[in-house]
C-alpha atoms as a PDB file:
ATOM      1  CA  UNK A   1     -82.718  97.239-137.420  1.00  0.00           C
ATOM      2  CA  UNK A   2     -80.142  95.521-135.376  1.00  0.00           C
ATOM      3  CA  UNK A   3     -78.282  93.283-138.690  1.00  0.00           C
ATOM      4  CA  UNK A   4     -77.820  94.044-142.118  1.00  0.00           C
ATOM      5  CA  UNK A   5     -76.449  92.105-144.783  1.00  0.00           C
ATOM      6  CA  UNK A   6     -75.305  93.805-147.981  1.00  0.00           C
ATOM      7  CA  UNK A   7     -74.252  92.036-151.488  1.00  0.00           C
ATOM      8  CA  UNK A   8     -73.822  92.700-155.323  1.00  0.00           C
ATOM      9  CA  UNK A   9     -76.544  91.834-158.178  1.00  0.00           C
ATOM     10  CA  UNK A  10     -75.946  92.018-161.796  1.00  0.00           C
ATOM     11  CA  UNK A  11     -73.576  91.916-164.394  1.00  0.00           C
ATOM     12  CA  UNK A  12     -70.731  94.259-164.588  1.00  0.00           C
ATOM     13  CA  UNK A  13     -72.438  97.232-166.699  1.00  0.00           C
ATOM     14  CA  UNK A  14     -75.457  96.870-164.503  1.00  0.00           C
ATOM     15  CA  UNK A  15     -74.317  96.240-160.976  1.00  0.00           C
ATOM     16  CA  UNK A  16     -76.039  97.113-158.086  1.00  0.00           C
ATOM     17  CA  UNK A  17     -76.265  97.105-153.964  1.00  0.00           C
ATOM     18  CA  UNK A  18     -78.848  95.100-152.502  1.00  0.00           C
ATOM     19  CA  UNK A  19     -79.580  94.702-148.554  1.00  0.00           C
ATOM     20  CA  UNK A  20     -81.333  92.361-146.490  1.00  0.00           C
ATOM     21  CA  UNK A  21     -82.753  93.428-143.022  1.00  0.00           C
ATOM     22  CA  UNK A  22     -82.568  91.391-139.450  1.00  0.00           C
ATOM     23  CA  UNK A  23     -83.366  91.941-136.011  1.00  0.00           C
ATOM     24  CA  UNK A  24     -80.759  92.407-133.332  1.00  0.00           C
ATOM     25  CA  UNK A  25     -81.439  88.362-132.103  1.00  0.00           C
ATOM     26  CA  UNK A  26     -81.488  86.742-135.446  1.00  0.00           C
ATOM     27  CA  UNK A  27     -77.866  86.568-136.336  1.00  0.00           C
ATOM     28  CA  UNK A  28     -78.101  83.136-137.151  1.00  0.00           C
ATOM     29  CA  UNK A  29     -80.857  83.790-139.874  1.00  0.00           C
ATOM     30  CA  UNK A  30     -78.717  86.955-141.149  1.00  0.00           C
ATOM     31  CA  UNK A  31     -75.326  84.542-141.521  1.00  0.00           C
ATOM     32  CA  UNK A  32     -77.400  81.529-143.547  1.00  0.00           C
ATOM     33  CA  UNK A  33     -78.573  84.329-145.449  1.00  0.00           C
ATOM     34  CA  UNK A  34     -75.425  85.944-146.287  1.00  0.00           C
ATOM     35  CA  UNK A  35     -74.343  82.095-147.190  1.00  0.00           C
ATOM     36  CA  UNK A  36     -76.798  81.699-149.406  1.00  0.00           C
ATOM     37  CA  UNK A  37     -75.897  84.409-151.360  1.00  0.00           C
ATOM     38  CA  UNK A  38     -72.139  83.537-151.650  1.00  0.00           C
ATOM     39  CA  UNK A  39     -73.669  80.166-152.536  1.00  0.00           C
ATOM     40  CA  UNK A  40     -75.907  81.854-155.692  1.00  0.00           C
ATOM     41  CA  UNK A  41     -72.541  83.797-157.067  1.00  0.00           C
ATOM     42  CA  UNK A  42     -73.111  87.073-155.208  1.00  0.00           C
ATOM     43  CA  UNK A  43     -70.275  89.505-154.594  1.00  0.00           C
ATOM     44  CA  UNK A  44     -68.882  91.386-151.969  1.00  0.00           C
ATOM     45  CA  UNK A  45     -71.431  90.119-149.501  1.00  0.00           C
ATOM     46  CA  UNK A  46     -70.911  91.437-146.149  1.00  0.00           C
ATOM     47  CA  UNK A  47     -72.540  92.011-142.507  1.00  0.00           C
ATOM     48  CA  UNK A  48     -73.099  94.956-140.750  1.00  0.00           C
ATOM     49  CA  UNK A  49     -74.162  94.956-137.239  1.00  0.00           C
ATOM     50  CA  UNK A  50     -75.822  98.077-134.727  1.00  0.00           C
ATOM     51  CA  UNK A  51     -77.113  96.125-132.036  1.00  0.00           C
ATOM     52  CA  UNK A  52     -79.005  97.932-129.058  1.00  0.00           C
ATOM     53  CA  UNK A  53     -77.518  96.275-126.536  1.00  0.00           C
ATOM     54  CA  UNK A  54     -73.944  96.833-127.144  1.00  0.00           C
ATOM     55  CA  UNK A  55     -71.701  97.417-124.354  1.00  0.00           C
ATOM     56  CA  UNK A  56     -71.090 101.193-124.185  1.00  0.00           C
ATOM     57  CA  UNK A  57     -71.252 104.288-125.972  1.00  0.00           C
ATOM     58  CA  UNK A  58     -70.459 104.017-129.519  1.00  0.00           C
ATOM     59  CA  UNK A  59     -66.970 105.148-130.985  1.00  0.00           C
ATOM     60  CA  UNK A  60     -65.342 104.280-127.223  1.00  0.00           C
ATOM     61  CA  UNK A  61     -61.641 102.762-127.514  1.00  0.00           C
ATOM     62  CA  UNK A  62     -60.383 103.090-124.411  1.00  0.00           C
ATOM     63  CA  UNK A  63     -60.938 102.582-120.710  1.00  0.00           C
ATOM     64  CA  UNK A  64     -59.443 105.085-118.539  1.00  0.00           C
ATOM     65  CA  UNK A  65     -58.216 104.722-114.870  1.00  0.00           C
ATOM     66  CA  UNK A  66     -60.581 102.053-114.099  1.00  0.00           C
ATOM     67  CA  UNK A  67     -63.419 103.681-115.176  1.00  0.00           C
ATOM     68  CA  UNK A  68     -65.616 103.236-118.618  1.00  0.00           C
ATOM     69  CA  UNK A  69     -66.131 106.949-120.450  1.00  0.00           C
ATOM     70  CA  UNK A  70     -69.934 106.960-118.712  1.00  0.00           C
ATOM     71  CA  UNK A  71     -68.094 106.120-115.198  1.00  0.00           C
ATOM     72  CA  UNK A  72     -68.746 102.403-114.915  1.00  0.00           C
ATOM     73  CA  UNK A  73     -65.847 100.158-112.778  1.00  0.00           C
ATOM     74  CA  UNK A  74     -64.313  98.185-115.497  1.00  0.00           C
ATOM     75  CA  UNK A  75     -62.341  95.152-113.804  1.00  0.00           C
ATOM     76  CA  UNK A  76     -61.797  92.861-116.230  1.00  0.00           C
ATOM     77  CA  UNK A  77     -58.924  91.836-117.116  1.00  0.00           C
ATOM     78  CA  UNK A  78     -56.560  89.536-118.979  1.00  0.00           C
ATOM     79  CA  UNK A  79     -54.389  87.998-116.481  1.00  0.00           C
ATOM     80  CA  UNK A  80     -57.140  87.348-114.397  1.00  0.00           C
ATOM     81  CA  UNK A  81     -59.092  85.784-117.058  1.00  0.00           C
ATOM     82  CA  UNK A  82     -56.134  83.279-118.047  1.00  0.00           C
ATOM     83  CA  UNK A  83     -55.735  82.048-114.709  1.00  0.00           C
ATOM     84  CA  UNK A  84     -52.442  80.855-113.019  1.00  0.00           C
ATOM     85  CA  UNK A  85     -49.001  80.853-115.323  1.00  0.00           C
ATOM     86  CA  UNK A  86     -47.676  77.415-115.704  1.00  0.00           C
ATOM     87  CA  UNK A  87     -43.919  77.329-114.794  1.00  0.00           C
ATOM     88  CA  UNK A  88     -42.169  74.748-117.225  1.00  0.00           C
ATOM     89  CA  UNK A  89     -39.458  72.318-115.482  1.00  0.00           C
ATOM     90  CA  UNK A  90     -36.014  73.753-116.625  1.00  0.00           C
END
């Protein structure tokens, strides 16, 4: 199960949590679903999302002298991404 998407049914005395399962490459499905409910009244509808493929271990923050926490070169960065800083005329 790769996408989840959680809501609300019932009234307030009787409330319950209801879930709807997706694959890991059917996010478009799971966010037309979640619309649908907001659509019908639903509360607290949400996503939730475990995907196999994410990009490294789960629960990493931080990338440490280069290197990811399995030991992977890690050379992206921002100010290479942006490209060259524009200079106003002053």
């Amino acid at each position: 199960m790769g996408i989840v998407v959680y809501w609300l049914e019932g009234d307030e005395e009787h409330i319950a949590p209801v879930c709807q399962f997706f694959g890991s490459t059917e996010l478009t499905q799971a966010l037309a679903w979640a619309e649908e409910r907001r659509r019908q009244g639903c509360h607290h509808v949400s996503i939730s999302t475990e995907l196999e493929d994410h990009v490294g271990r789960a629960g990493v923050a931080a990338v440490e002298a280069g290197k990811t926490p399995d030991g992977q070169a890690y050379e992206w960065s921002k100010a290479g991404r942006a490209g060259k800083v524009r200079r106003g005329k002053g």
